[in-house]
N, C-alpha and C. Protein backbone atom coordinates (compact mmCIF):
# COMPACT_ATOMS: atom_id res chain seq x y z
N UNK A 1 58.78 117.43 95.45
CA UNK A 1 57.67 116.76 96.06
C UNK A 1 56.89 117.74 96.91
N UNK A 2 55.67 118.00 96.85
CA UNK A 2 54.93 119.02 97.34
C UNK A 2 54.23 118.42 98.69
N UNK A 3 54.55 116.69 98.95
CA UNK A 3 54.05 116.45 100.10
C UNK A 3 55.20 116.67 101.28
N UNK A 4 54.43 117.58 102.26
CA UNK A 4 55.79 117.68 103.19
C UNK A 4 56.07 116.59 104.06
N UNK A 5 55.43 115.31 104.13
CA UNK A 5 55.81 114.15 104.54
C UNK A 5 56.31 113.24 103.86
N UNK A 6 56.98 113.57 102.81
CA UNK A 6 57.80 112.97 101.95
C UNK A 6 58.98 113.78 101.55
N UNK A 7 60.26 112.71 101.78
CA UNK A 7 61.68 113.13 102.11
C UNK A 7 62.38 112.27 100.78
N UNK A 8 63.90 112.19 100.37
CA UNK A 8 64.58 112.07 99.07
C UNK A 8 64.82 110.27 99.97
N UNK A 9 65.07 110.18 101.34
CA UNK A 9 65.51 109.14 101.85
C UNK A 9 64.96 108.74 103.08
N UNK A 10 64.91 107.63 103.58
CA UNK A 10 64.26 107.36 105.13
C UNK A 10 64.38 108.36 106.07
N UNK A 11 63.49 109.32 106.50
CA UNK A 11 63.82 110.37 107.94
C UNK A 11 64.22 109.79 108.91
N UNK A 12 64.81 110.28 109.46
CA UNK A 12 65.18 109.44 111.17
C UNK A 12 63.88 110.29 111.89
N UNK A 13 63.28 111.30 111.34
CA UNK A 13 61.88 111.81 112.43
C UNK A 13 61.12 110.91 111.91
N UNK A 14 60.90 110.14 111.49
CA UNK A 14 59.89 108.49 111.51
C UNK A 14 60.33 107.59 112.46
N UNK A 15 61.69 107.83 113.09
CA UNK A 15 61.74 106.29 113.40
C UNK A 15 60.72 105.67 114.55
N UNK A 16 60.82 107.12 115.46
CA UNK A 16 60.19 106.24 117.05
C UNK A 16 57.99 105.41 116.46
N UNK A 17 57.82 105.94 115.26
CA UNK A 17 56.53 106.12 115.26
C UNK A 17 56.30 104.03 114.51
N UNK A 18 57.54 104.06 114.38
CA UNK A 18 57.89 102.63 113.49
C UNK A 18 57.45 101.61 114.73
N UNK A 19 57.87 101.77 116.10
CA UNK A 19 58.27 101.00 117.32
C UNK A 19 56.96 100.06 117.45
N UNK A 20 55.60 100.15 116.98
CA UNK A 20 55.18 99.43 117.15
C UNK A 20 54.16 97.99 115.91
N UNK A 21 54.96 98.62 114.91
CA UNK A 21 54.98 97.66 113.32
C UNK A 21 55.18 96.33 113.80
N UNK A 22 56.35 95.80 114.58
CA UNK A 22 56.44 94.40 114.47
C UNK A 22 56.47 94.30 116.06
N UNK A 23 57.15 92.81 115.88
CA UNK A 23 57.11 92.27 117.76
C UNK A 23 57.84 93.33 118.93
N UNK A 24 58.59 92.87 120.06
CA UNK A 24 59.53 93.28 121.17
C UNK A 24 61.05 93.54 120.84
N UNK A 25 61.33 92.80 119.53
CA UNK A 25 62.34 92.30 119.49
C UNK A 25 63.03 94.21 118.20
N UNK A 26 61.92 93.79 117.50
CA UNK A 26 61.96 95.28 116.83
C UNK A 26 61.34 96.55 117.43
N UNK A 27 60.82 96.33 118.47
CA UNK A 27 60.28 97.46 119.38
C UNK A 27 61.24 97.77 120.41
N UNK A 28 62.58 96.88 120.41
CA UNK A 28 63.88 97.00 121.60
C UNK A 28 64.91 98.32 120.28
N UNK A 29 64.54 97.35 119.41
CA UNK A 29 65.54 97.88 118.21
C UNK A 29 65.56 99.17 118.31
N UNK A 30 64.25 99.91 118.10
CA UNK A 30 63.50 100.71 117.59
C UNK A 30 63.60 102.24 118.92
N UNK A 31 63.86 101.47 119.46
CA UNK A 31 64.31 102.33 121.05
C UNK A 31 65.54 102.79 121.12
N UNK A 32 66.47 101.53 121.16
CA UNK A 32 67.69 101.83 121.12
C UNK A 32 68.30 102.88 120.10
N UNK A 33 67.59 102.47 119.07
CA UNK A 33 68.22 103.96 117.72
C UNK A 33 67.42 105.34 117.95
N UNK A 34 66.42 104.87 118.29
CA UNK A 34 65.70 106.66 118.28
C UNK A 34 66.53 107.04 119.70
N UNK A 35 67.16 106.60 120.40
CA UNK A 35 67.42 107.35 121.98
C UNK A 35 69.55 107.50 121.45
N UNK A 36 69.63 107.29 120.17
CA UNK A 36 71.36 107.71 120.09
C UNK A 36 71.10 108.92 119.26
N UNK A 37 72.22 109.48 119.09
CA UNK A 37 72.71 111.09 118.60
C UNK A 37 71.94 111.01 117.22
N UNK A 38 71.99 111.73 116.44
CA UNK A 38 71.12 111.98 115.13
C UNK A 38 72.43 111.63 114.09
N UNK A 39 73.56 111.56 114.18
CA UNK A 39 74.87 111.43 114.06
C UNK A 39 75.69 109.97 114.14
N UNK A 40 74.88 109.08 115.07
CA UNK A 40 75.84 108.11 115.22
C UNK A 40 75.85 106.79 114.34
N UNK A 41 76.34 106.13 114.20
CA UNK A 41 76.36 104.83 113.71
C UNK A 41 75.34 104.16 113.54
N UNK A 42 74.76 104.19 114.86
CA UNK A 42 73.31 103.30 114.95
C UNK A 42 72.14 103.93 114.05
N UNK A 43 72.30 105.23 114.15
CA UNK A 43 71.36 106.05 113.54
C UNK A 43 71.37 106.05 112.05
N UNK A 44 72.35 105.87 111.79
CA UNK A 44 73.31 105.91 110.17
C UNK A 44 72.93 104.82 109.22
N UNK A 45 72.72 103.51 110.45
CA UNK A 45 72.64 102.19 110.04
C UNK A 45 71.43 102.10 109.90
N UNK A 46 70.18 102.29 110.39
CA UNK A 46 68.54 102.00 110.65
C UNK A 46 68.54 103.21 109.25
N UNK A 47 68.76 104.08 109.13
CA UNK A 47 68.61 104.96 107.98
C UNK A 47 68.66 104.40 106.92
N UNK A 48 69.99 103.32 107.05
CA UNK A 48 70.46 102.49 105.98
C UNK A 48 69.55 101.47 105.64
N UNK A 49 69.50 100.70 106.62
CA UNK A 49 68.35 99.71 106.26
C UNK A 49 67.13 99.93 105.74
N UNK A 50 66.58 100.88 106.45
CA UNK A 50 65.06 101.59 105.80
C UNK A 50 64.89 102.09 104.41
N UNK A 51 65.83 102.41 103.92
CA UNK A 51 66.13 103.08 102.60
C UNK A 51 66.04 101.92 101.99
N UNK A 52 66.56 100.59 102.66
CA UNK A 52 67.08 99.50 101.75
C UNK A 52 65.72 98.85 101.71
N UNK A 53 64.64 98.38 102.84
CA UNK A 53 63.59 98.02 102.72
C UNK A 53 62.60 98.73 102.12
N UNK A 54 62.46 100.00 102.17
CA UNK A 54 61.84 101.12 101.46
C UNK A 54 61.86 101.04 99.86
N UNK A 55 63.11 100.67 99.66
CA UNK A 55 63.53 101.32 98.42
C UNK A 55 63.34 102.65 97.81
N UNK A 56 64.04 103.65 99.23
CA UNK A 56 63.93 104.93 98.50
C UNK A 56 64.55 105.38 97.59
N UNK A 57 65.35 104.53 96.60
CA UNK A 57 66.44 105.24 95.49
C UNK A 57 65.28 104.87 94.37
N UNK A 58 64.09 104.44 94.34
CA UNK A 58 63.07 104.31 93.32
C UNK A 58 62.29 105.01 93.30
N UNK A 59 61.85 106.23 94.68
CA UNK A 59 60.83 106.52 95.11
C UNK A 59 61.19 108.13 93.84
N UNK A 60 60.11 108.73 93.85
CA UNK A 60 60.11 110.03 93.19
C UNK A 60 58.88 110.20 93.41
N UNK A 61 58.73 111.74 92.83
CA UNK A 61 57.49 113.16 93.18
C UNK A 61 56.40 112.06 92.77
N UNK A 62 56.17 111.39 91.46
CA UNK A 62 54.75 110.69 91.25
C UNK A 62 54.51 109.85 91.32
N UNK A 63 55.32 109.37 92.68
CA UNK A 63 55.07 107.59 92.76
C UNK A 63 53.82 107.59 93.68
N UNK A 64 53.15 106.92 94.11
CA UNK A 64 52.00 106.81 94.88
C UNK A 64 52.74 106.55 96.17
N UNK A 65 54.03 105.82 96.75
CA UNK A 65 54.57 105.60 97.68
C UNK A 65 55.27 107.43 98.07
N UNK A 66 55.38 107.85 97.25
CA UNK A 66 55.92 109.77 97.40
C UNK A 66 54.41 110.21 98.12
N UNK A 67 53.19 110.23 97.26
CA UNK A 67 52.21 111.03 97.80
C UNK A 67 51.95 110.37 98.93
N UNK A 68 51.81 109.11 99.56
CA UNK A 68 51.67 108.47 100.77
C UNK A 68 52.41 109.29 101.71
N UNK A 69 53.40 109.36 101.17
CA UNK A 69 54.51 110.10 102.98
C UNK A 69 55.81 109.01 102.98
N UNK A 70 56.22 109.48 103.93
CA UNK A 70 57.28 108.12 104.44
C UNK A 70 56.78 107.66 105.27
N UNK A 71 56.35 108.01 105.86
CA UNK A 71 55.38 107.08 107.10
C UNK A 71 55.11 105.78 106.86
N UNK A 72 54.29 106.22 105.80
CA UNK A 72 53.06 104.99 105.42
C UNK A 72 53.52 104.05 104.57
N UNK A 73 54.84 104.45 103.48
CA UNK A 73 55.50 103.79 103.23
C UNK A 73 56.04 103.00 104.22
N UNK A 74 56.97 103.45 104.86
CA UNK A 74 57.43 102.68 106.23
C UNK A 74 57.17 101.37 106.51
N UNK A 75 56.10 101.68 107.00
CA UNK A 75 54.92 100.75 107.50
C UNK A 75 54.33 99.97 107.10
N UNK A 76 54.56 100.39 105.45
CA UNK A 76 53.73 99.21 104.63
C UNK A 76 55.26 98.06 104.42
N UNK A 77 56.16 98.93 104.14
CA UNK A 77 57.64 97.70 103.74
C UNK A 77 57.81 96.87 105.60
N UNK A 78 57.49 97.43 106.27
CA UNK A 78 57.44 96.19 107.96
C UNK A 78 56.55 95.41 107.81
N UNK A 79 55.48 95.84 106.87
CA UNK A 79 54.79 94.54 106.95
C UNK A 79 54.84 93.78 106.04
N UNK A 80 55.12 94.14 104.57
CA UNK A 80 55.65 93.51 103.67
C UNK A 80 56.83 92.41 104.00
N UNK A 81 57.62 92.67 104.95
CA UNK A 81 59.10 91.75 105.37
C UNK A 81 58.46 90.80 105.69
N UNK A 82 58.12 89.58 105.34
CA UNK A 82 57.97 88.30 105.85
C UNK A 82 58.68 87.77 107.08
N UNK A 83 60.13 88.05 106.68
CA UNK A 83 60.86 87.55 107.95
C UNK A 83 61.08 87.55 109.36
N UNK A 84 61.44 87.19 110.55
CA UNK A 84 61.95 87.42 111.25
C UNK A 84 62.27 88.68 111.83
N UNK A 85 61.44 89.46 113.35
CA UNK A 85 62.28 90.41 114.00
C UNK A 85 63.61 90.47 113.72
N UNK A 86 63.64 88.96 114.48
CA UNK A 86 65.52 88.33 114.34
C UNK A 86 65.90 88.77 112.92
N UNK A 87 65.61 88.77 112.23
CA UNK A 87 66.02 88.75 110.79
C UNK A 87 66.77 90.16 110.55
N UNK A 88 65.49 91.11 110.55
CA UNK A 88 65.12 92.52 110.91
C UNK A 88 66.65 92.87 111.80
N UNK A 89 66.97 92.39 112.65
CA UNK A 89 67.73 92.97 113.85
C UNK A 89 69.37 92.07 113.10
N UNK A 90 69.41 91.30 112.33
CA UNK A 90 70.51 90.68 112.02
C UNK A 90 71.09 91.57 110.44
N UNK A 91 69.83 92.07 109.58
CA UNK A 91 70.22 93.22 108.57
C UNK A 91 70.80 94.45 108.94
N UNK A 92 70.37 95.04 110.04
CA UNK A 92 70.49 96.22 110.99
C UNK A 92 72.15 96.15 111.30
N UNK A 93 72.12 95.16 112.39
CA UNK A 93 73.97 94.51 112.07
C UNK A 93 74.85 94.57 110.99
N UNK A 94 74.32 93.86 110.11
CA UNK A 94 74.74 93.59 108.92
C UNK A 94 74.92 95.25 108.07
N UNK A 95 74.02 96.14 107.92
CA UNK A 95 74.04 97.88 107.91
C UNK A 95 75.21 98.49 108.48
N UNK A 96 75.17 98.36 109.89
CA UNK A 96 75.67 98.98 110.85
C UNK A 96 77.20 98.65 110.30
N UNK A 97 77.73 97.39 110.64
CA UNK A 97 79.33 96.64 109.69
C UNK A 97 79.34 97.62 108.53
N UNK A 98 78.57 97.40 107.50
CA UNK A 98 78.79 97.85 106.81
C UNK A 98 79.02 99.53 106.25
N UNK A 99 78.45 100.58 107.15
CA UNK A 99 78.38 101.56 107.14
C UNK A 99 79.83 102.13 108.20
N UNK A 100 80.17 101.54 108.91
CA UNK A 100 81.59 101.37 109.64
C UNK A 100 82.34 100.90 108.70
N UNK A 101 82.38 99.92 108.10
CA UNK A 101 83.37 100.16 107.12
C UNK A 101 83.90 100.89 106.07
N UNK A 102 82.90 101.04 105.27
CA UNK A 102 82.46 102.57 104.77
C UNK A 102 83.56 103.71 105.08
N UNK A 103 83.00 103.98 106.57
CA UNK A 103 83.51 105.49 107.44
C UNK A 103 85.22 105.04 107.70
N UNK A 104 84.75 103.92 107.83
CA UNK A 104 86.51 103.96 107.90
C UNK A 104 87.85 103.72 107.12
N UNK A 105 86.84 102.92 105.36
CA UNK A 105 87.65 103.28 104.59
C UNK A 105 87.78 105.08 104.16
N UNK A 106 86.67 105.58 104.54
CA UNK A 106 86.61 107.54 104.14
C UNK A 106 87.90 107.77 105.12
N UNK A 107 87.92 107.43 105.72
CA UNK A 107 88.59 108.04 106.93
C UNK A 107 90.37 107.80 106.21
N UNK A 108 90.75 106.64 105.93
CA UNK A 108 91.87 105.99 105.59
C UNK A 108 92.36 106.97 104.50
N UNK A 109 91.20 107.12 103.37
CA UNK A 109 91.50 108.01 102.20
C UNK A 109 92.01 108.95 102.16
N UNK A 110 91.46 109.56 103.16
CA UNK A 110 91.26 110.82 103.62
C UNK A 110 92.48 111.11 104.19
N UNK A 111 92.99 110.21 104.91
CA UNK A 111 94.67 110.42 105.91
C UNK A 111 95.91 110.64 105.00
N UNK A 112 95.77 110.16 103.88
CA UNK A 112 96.89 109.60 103.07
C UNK A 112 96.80 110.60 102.65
């Protein structure tokens, strides 16, 4: 991909620019993950979700959502979501579980 604002998966250097797409409720969200480690859970999980609202496992070099950026992609799938901040902040959860479980079946594998 020759646009350098376009990445294989959601950047976490997009997230803070996201904070003001929807209400308070995703603008709390949106705080709380850009201000943890680049590393942690929370960070792991909003990555997760974005990819999932994004649908970056479709995206490639000649999609029109590739030459856009991730940005603008971004931005267009927050507004695309019909649902609920609440909603928004209950998938994020729902990510987060799931990406902990994940790490901790790796982890289990990994011991044995």
């Amino acid at each position: 991909m020759d646009n350098s604002g376009t990445d294989l998966i959601f950047p976490p250097r997009i997230i803070s620019s996201l904070s003001t797409e929807r209400g308070l409720v995703w603008k709390n969200l949106v705080g709380l993950v850009q201000n943890c480690e680049s590393d942690s859970l929370e960070q792991v999980a909003f990555i997760f979700l974005m990819a999932q609202l994004n649908n970056c496992v479709s995206c490639n070099a000649d999609s029109y959502r590739a030459i856009q950026g991730c940005t603008a992609c971004a931005k267009q799938a927050l507004k695309r979501f019909h649902e609920s901040d609440d909603e928004l902040v209950r998938l994020f959860e729902s990510a987060k579980s799931g990406v902990n479980l994940y790490l901790q079946s790796n982890i289990q594998t990994n011991i044995r």
